[in-house]
N, C-alpha and C. Protein backbone atom coordinates (compact mmCIF):
# COMPACT_ATOMS: atom_id res chain seq x y z
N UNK A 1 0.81 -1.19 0.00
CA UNK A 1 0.00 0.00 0.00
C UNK A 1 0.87 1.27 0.00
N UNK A 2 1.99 1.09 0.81
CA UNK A 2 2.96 2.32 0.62
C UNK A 2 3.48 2.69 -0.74
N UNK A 3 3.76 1.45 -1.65
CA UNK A 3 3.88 1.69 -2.95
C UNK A 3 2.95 2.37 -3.82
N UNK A 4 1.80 2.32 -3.97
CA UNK A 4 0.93 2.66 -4.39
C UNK A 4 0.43 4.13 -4.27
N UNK A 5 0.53 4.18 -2.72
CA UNK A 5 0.70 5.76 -1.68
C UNK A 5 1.79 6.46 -2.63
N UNK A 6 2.88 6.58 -2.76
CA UNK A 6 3.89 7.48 -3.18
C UNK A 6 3.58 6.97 -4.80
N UNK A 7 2.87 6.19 -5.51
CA UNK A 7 2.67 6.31 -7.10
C UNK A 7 1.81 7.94 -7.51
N UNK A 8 0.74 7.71 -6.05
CA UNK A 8 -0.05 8.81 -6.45
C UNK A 8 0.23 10.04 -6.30
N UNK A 9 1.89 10.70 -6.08
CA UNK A 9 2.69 11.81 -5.98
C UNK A 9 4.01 11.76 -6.31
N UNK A 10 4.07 12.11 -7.62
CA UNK A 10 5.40 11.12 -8.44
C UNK A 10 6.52 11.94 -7.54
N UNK A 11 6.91 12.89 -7.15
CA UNK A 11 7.94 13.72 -6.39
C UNK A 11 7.98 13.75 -4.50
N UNK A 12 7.38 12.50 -4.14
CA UNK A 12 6.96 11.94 -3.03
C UNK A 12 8.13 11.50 -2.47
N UNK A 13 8.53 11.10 -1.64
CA UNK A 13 9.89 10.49 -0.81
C UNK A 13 9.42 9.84 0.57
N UNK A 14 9.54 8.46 0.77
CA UNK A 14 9.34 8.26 1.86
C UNK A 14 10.78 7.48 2.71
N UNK A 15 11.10 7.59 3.64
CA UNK A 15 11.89 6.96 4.22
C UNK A 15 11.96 5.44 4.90
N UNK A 16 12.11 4.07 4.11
CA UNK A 16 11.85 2.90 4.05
C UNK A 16 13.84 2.05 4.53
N UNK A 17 12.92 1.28 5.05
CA UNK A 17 14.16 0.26 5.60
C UNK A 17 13.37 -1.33 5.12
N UNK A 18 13.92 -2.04 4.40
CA UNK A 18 13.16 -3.32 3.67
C UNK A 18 14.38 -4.13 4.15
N UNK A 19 13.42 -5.43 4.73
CA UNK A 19 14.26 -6.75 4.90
C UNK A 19 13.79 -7.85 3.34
N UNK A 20 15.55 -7.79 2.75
CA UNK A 20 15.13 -9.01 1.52
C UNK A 20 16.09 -9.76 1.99
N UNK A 21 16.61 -10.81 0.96
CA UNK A 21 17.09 -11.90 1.10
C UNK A 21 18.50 -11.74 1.15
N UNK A 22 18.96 -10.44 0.86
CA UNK A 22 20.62 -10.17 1.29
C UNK A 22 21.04 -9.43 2.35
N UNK A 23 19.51 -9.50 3.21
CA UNK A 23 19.70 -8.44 4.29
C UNK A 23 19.17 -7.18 4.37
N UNK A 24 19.69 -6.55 5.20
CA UNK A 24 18.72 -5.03 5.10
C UNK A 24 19.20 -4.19 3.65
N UNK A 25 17.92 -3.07 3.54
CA UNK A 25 18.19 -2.62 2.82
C UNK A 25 17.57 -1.29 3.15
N UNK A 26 17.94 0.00 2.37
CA UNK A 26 17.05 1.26 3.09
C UNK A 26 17.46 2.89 2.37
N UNK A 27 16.65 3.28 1.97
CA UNK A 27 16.82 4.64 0.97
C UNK A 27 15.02 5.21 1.34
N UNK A 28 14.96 5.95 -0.04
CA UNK A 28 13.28 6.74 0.00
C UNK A 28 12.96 6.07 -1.08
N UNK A 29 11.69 5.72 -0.45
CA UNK A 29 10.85 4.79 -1.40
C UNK A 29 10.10 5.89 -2.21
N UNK A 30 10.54 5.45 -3.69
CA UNK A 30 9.88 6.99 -4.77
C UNK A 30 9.10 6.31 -6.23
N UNK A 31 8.74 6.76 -6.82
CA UNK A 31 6.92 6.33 -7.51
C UNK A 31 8.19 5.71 -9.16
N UNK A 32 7.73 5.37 -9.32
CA UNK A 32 8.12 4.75 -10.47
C UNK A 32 8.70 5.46 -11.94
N UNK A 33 8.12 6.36 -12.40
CA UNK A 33 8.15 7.41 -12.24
C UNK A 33 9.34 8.35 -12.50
N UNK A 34 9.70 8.65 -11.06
CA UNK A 34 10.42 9.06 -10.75
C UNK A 34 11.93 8.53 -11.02
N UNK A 35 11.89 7.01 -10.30
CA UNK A 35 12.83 6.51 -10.69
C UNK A 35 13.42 6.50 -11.85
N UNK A 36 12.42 5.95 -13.04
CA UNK A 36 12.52 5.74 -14.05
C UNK A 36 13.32 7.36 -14.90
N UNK A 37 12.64 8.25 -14.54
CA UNK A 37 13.19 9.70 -14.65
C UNK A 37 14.98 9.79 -13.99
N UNK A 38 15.23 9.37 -13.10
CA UNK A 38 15.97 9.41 -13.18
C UNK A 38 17.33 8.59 -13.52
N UNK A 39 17.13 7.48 -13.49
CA UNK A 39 17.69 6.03 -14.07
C UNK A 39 17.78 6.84 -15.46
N UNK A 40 16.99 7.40 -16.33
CA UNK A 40 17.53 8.11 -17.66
C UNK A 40 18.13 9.06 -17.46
N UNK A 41 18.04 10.08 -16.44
CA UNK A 41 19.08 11.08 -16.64
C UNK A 41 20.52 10.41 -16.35
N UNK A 42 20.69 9.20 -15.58
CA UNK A 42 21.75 9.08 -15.49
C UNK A 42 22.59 8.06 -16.40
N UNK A 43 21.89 8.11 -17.32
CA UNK A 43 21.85 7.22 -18.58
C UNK A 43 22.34 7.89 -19.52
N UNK A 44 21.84 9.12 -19.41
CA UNK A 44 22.29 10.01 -20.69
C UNK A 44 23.70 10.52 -20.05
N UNK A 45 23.83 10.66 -19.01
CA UNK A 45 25.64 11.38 -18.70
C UNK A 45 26.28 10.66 -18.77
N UNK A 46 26.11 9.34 -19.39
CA UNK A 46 26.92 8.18 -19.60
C UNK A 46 27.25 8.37 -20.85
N UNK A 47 28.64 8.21 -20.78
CA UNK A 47 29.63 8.83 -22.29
C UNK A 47 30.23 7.19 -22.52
N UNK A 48 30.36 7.84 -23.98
CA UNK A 48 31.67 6.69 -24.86
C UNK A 48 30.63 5.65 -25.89
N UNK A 49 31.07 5.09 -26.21
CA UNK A 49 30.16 4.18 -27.64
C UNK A 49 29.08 3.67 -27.44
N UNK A 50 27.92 3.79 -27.77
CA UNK A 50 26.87 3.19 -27.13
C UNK A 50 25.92 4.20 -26.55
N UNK A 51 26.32 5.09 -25.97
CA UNK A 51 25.71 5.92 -25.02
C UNK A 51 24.81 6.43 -25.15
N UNK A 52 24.28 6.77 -26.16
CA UNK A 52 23.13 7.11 -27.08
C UNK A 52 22.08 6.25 -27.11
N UNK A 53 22.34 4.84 -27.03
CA UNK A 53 21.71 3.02 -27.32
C UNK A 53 20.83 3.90 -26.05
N UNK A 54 21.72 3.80 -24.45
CA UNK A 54 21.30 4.10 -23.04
C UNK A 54 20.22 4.52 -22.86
N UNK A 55 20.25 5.84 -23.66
CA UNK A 55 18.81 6.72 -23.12
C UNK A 55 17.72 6.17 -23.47
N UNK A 56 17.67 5.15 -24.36
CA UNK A 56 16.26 4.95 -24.74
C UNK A 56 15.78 3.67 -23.81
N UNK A 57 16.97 2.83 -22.96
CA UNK A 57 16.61 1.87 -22.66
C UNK A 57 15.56 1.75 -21.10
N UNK A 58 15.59 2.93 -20.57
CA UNK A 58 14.79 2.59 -19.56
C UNK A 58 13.06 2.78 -20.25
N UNK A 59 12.58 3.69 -20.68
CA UNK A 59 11.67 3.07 -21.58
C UNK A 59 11.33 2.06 -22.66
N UNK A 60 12.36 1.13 -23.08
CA UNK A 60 12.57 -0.07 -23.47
C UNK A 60 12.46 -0.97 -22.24
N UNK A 61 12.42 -1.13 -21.44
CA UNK A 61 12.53 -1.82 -20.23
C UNK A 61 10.62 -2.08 -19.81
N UNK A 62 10.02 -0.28 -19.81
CA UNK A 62 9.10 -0.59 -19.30
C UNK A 62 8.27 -1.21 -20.26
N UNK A 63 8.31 -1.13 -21.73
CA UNK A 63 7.63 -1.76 -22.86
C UNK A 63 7.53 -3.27 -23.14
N UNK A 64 8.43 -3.99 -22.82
CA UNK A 64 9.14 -5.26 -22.60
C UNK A 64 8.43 -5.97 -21.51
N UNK A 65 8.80 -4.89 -20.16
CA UNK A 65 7.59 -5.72 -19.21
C UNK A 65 6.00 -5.48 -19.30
N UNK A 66 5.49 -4.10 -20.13
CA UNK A 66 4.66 -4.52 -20.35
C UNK A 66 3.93 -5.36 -21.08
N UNK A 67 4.37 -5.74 -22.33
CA UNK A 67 4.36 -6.89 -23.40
C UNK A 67 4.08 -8.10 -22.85
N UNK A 68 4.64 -8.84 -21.55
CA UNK A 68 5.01 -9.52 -20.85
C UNK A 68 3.89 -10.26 -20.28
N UNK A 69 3.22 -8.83 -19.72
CA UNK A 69 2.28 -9.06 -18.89
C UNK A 69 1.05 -9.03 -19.65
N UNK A 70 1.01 -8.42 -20.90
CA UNK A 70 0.09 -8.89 -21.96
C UNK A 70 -0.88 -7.09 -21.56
N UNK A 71 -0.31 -6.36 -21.27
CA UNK A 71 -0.63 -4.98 -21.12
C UNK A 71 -2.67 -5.30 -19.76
N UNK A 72 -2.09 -5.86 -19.28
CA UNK A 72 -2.94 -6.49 -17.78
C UNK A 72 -3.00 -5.65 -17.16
N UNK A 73 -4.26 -4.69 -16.71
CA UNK A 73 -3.61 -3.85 -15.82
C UNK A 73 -3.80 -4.63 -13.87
N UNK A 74 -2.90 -4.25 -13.06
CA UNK A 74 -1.92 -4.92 -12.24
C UNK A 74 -3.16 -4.20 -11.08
N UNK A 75 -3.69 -4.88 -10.23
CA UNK A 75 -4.41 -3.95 -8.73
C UNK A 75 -2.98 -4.15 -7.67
N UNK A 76 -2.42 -4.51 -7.96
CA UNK A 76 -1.20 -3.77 -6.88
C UNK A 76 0.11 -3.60 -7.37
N UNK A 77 0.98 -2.98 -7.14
CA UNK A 77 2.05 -2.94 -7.78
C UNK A 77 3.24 -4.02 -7.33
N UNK A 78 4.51 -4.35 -8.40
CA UNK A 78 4.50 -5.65 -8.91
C UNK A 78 6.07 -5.23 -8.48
N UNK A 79 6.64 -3.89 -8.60
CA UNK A 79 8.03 -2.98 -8.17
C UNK A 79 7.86 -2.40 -7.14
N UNK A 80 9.09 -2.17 -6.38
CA UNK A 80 9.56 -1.43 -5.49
C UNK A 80 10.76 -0.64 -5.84
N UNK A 81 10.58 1.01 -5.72
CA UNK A 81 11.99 1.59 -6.41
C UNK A 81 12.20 2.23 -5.02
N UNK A 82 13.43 2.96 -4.63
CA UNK A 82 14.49 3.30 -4.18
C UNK A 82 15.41 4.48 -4.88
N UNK A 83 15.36 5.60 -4.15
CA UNK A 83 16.53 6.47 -4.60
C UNK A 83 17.19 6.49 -2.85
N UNK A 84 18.71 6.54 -3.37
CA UNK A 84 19.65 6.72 -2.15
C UNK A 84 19.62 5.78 -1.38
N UNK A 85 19.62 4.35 -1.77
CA UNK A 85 19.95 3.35 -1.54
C UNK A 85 20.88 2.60 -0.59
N UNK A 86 20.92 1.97 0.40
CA UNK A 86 22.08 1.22 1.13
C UNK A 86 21.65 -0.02 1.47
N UNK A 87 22.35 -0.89 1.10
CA UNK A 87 22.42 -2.19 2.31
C UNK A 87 23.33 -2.33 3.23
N UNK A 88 23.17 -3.21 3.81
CA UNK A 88 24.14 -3.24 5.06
C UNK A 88 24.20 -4.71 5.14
N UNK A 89 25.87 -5.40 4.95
CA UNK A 89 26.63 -6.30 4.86
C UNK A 89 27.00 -7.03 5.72
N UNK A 90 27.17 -8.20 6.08
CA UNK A 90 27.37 -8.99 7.39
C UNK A 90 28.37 -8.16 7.87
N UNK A 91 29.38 -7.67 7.85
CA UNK A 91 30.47 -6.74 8.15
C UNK A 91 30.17 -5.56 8.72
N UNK A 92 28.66 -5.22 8.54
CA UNK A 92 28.37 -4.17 9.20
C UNK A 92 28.70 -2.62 7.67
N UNK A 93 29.79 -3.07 6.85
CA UNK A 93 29.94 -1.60 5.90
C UNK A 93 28.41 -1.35 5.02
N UNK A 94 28.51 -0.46 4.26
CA UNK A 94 27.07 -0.01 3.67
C UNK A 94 27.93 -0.01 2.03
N UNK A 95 27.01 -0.53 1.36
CA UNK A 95 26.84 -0.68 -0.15
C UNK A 95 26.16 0.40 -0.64
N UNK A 96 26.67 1.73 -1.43
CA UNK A 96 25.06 2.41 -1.24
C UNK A 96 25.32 2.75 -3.11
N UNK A 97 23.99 2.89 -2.98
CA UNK A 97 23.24 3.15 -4.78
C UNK A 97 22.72 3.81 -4.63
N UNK A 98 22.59 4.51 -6.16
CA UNK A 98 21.65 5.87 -6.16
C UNK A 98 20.55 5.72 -6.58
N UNK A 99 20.15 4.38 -6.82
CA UNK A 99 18.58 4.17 -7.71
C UNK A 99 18.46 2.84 -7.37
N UNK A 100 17.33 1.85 -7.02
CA UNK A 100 17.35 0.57 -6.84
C UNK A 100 15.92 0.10 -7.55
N UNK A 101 16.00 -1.05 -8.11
CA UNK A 101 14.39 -1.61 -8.29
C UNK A 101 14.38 -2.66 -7.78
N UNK A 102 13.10 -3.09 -7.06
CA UNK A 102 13.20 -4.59 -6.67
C UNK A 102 12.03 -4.99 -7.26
N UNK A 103 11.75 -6.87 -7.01
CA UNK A 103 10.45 -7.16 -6.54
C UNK A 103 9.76 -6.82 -5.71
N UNK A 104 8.44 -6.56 -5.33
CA UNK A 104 8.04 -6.65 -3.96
C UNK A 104 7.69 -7.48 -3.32
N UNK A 105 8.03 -8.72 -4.05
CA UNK A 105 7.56 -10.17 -3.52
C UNK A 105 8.50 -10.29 -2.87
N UNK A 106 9.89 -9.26 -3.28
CA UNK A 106 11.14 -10.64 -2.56
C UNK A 106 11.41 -9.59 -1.60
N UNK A 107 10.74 -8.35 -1.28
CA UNK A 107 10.65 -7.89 0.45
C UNK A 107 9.70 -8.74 0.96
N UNK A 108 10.46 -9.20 2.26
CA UNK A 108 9.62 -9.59 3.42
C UNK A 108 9.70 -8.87 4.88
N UNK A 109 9.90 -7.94 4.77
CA UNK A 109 9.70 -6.94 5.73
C UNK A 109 10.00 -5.32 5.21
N UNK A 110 9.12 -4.37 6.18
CA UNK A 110 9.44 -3.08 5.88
C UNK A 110 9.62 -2.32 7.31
N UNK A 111 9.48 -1.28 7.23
CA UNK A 111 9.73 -0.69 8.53
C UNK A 111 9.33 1.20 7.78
N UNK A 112 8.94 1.91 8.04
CA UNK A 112 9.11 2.96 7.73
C UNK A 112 10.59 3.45 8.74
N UNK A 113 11.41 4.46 8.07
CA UNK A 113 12.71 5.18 8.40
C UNK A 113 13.98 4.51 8.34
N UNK A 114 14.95 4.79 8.51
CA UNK A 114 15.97 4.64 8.14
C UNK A 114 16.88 4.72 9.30
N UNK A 115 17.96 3.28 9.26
CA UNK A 115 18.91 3.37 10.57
C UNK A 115 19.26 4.40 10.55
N UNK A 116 20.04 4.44 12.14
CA UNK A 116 20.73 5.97 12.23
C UNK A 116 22.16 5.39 12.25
């Protein structure tokens, strides 16, 4: 439902901590959208051969899965995105990303906020 909550305000940010299968994980949970907006901008500052291919592929991505699904429309959502991303490693260090997508099948826990 939180997913859904921040679809309906694409410039929304919420502060999420998700338990998946590599452990914690935790950034602002942001609308799809958004992500996707930005996953291309950072697509396009990507230089050297090819780079051009880039920009088009995150809307290639969403066309593909929709094809997929046979253009179905979905009563709950099927992604979970992430800007400002971290997990946290048996070691205790932090992995951090600037954009994440998951399943939401393969969270099995949430928490609203973020360790300190």
């Amino acid at each position: 439902m939180l997913v859904r909550l921040v679809e309906q305000e694409p410039e929304a940010r919420l502060p999420v901590t998700l338990i998946i299968a590599g452990g914690l994980l935790h950034g602002d949970l942001i609308a799809h959208e958004a992500w996707k907006s930005d996953w291309a901008r950072s697509l396009r500052d990507a230089d050297g051969p090819g780079a051009k291919l880039l920009e088009r592929f995150p809307e290639q991505v969403d066309q593909a899965v929709a094809e997929k699904q046979g253009h179905i429309a979905q009563r709950l959502p099927q992604w979970i995105h992430l800007r400002d991303a971290a997990t946290v490693t048996g070691a205790g260090k932090q992995v951090l990303m600037p954009l994440w997508r998951g399943r939401l099948t393969d969270v099995s826990g949430w928490s609203l906020g973020k360790p300190e």
